[in-house]
C-alpha atoms as a PDB file:
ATOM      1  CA  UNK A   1      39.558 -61.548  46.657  1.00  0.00           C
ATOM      2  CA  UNK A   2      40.426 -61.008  50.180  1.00  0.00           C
ATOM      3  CA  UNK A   3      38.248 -60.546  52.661  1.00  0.00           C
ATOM      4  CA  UNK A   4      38.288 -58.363  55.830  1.00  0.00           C
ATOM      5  CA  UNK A   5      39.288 -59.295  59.082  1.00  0.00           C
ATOM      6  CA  UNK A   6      36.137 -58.657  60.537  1.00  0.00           C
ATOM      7  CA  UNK A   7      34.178 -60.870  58.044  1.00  0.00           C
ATOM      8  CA  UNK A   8      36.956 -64.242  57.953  1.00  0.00           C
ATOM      9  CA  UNK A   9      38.384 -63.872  61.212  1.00  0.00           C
ATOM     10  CA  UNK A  10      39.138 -67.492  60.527  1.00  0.00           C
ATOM     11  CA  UNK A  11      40.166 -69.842  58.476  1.00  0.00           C
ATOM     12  CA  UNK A  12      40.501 -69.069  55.029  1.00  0.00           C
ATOM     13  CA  UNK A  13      40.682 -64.944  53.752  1.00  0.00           C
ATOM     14  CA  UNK A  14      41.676 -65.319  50.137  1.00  0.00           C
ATOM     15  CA  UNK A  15      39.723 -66.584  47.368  1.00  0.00           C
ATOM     16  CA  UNK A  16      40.129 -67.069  43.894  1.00  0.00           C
ATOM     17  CA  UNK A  17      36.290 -66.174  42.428  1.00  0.00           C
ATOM     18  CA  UNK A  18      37.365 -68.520  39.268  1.00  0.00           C
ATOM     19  CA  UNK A  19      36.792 -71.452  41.258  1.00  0.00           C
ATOM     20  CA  UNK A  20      33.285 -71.980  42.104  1.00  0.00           C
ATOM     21  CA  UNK A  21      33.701 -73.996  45.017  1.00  0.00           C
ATOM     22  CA  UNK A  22      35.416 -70.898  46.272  1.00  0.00           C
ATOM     23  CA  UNK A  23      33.450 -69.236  45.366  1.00  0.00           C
ATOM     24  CA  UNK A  24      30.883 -70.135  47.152  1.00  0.00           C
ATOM     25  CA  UNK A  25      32.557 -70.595  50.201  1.00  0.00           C
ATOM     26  CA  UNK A  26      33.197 -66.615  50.054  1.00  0.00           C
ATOM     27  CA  UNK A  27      29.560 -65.970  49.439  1.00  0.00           C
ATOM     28  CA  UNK A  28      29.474 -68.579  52.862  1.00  0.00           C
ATOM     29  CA  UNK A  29      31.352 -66.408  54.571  1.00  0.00           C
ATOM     30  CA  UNK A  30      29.979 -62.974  54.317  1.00  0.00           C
ATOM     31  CA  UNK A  31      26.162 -63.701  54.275  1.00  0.00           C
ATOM     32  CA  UNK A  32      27.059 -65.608  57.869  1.00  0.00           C
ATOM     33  CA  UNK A  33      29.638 -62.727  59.124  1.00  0.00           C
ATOM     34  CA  UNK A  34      29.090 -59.427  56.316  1.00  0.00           C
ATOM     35  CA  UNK A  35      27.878 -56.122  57.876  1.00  0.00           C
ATOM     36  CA  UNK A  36      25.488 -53.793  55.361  1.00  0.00           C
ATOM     37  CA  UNK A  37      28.420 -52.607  54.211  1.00  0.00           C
ATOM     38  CA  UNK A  38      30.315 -56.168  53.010  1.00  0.00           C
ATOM     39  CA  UNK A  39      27.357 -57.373  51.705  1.00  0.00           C
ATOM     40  CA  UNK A  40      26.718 -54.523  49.494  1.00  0.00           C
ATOM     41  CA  UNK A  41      30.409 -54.166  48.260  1.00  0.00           C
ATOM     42  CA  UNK A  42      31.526 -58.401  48.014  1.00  0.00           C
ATOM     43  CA  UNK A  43      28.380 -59.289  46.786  1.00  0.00           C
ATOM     44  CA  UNK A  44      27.196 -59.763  43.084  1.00  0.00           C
ATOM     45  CA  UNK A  45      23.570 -60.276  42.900  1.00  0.00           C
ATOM     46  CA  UNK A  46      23.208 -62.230  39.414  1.00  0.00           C
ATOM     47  CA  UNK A  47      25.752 -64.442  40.823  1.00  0.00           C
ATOM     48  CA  UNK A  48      23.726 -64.773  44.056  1.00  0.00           C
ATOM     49  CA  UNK A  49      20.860 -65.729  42.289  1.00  0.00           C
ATOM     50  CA  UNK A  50      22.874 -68.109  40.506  1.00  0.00           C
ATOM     51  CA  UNK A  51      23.962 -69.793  43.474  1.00  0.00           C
ATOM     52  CA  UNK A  52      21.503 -69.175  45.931  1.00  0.00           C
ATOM     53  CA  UNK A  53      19.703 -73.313  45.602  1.00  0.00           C
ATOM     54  CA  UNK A  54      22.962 -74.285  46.525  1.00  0.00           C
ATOM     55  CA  UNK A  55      24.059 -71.761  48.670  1.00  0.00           C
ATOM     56  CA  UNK A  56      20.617 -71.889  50.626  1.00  0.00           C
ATOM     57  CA  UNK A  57      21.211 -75.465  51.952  1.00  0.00           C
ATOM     58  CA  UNK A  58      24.978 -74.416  53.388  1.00  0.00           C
ATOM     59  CA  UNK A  59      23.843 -71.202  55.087  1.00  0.00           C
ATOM     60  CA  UNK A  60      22.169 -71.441  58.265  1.00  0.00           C
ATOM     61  CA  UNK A  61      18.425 -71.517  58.363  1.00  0.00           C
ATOM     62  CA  UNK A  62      18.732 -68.051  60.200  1.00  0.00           C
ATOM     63  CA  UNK A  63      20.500 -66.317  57.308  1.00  0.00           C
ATOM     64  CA  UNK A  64      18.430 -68.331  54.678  1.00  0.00           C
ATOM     65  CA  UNK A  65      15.162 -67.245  56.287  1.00  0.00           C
ATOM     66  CA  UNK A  66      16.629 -63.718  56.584  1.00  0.00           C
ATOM     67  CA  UNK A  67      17.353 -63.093  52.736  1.00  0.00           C
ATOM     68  CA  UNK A  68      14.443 -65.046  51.431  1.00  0.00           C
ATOM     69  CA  UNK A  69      12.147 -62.708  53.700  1.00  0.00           C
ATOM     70  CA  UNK A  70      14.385 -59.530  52.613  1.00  0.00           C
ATOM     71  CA  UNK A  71      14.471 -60.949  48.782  1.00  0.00           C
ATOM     72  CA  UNK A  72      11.687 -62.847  47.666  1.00  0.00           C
ATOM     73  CA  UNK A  73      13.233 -63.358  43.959  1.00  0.00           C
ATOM     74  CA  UNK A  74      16.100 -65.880  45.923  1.00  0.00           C
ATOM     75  CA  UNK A  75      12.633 -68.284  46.793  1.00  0.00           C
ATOM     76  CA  UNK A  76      11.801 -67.769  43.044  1.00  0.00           C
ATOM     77  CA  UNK A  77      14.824 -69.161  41.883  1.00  0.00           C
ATOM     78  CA  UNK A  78      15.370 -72.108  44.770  1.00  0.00           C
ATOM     79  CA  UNK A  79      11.974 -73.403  43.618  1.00  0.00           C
ATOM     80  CA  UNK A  80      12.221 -73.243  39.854  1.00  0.00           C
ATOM     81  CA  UNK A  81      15.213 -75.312  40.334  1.00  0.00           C
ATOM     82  CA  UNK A  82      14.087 -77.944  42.602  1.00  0.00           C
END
């Protein structure tokens, strides 16, 4: 997957969703820099879910905050696996 412009204006664009270190560096990228839009198009919420106790501890505590306030399931999951 490539990403816009506007999300990875740096660094890295492409990703290869196979990998899950890439992956997660994708799902990085657009919670820190998605609009509405990006995150409702690049994002997969199972694998969100999936990811999110990792994922949680990379993102800034801003954007962590943000999505566990907005998604309470993503708190479920982060303590059922800690």
């Amino acid at each position: 997957m490539t990403l816009p412009l506007h999300v990875a204006w740096s660094g890295l664009r492409t990703y290869d969703l196979d990998r899950p270190r890439l992956r997660m560096g994708m799902y990085r990228t657009v919670l820190a820099e998605g609009q509405r839009d990006d995150l409702v198009r690049l994002l997969n919420r199972d694998l969100l879910l999936d990811q999110w106790p990792v994922l949680r501890t990379l993102v800034s505590r801003h954007v962590r905050d943000v999505w566990e306030e907005a998604f309470p399931e993503l708190t479920t999951v982060s303590t059922a696996t800690a």
